[in-house]
N, C-alpha and C. Protein backbone atom coordinates (compact mmCIF):
# COMPACT_ATOMS: atom_id res chain seq x y z
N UNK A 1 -14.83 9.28 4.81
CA UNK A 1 -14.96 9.73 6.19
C UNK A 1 -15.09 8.51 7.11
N UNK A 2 -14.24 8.67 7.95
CA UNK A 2 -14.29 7.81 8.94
C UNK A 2 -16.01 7.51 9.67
N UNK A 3 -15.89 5.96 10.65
CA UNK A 3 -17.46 5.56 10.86
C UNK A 3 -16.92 5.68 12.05
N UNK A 4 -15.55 5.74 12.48
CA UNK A 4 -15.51 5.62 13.73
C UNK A 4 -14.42 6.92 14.82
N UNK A 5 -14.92 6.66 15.73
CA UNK A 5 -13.53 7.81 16.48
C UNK A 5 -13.29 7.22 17.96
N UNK A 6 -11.73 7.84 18.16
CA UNK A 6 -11.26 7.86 19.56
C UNK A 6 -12.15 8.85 20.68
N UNK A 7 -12.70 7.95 21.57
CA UNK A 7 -12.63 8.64 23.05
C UNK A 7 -11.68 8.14 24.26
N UNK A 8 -11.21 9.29 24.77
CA UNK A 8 -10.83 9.69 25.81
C UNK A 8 -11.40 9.43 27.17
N UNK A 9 -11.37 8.86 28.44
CA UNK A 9 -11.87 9.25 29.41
C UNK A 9 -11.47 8.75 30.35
N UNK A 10 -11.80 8.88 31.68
CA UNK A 10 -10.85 8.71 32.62
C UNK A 10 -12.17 7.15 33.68
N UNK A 11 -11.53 6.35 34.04
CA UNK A 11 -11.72 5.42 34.70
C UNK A 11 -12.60 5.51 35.75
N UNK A 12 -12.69 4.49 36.48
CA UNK A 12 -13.19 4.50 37.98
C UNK A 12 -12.12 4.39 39.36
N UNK A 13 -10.57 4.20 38.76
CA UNK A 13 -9.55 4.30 39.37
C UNK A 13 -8.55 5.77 39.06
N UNK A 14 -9.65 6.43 38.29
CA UNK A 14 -8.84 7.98 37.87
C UNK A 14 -7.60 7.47 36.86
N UNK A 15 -7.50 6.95 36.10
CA UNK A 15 -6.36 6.31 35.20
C UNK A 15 -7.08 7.19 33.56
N UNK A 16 -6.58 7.27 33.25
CA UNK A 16 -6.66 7.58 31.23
C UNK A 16 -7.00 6.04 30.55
N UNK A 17 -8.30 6.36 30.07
CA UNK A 17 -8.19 5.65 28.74
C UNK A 17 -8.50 5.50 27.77
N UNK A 18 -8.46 4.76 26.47
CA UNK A 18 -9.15 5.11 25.33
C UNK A 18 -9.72 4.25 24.88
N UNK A 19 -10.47 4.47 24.12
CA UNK A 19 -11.43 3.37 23.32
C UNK A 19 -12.35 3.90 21.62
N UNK A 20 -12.50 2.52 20.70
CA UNK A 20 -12.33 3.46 19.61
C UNK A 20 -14.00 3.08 19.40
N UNK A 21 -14.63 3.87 19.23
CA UNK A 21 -16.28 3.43 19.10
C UNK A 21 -16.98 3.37 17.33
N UNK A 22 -17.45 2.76 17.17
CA UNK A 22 -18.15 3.10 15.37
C UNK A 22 -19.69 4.28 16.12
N UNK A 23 -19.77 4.69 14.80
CA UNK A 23 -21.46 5.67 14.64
C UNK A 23 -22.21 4.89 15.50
N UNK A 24 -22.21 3.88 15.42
CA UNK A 24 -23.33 2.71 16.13
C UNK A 24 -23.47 2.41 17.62
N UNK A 25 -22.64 3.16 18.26
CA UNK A 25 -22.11 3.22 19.51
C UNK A 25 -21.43 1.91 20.05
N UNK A 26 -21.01 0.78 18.39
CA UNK A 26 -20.20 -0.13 19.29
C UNK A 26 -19.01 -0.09 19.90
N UNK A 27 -18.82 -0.45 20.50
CA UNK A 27 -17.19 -0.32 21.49
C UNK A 27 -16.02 -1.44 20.40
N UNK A 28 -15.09 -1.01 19.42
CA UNK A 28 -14.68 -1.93 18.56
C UNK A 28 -13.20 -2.55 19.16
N UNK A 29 -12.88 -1.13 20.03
CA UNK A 29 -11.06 -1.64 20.49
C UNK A 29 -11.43 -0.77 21.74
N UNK A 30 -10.69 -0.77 22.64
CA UNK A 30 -10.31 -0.31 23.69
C UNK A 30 -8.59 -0.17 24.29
N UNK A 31 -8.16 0.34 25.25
CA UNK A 31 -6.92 0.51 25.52
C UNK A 31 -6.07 -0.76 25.97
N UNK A 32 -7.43 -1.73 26.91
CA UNK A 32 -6.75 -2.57 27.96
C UNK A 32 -5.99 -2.46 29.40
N UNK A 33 -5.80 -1.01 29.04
CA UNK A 33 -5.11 -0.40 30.22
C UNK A 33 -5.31 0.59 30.79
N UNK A 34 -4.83 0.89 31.78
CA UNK A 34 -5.31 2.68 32.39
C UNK A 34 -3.95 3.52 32.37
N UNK A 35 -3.63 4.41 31.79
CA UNK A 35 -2.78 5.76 31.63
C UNK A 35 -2.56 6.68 32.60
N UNK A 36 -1.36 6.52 33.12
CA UNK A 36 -1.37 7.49 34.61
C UNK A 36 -1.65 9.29 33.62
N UNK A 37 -1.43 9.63 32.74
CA UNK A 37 -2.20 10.91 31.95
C UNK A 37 -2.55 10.79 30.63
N UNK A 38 -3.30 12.00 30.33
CA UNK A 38 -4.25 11.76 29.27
C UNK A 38 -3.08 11.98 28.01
N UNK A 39 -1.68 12.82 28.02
CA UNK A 39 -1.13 12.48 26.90
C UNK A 39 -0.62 11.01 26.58
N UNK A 40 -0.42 10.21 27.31
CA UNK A 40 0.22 8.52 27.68
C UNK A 40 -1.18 8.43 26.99
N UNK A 41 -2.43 8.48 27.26
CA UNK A 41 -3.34 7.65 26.47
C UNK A 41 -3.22 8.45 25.00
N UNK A 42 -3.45 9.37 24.56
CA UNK A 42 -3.28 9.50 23.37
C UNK A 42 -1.95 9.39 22.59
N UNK A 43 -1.08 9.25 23.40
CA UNK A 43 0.54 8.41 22.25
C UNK A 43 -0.01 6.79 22.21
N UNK A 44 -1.05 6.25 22.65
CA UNK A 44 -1.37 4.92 22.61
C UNK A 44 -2.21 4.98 20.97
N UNK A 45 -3.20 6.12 21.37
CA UNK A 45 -4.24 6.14 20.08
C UNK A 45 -3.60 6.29 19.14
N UNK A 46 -2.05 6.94 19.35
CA UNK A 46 -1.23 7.31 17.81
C UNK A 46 -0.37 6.33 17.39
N UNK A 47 -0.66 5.33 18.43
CA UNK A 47 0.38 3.82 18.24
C UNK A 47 -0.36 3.14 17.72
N UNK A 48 -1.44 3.16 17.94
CA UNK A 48 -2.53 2.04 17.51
C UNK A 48 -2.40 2.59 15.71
N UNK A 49 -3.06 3.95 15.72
CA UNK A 49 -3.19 4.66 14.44
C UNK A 49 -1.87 4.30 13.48
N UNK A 50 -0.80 3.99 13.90
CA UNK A 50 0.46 4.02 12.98
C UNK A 50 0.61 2.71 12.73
N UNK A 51 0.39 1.90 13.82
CA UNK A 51 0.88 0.51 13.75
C UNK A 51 0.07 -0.69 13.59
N UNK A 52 -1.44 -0.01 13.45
CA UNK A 52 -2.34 -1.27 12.85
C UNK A 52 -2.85 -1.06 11.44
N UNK A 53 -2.65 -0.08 10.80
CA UNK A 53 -3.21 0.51 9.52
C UNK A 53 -3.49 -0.43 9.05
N UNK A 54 -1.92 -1.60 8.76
CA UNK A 54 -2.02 -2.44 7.53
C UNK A 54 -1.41 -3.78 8.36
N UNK A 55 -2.20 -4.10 9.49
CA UNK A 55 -1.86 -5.15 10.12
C UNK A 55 -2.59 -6.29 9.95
N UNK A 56 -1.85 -7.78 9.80
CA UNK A 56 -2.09 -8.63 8.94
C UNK A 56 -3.19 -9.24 10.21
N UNK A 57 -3.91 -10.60 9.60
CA UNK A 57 -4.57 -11.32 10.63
C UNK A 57 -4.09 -12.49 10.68
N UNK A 58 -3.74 -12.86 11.75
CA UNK A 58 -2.68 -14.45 12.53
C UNK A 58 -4.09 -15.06 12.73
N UNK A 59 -4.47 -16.23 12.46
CA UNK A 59 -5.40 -17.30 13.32
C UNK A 59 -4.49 -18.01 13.95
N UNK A 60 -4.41 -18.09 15.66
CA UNK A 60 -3.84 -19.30 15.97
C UNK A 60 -4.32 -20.42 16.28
């Protein structure tokens, strides 16, 4: 079972965004951006979900 989950919520400029929190209430990722709607932020959470699973780590 997952430690962590996606929230949803909307800005101080009314924009969509997301952010992924652990049990612990840390803030671990966020969007970076604001989503003119809330489906645009969640095709982000399903981009993130698909495309970091098994993403390597670069030191530059």
């Amino acid at each position: 079972m997952s430690k962590a989950h996606f929230e949803v919520y909307v800005d101080a400029e009314g924009q969509y965004r997301w952010r992924l929190v652990h049990d612990n209430g840390n803030i671990l990722a966020d969007s970076g951006e604001g989503y003119a709607s809330k489906q645009k932020a969640k095709q982000g959470i399903q981009s993130v979900k698909q495309n970091a699973s098994e993403a390597e780590v670069v030191e530059k």
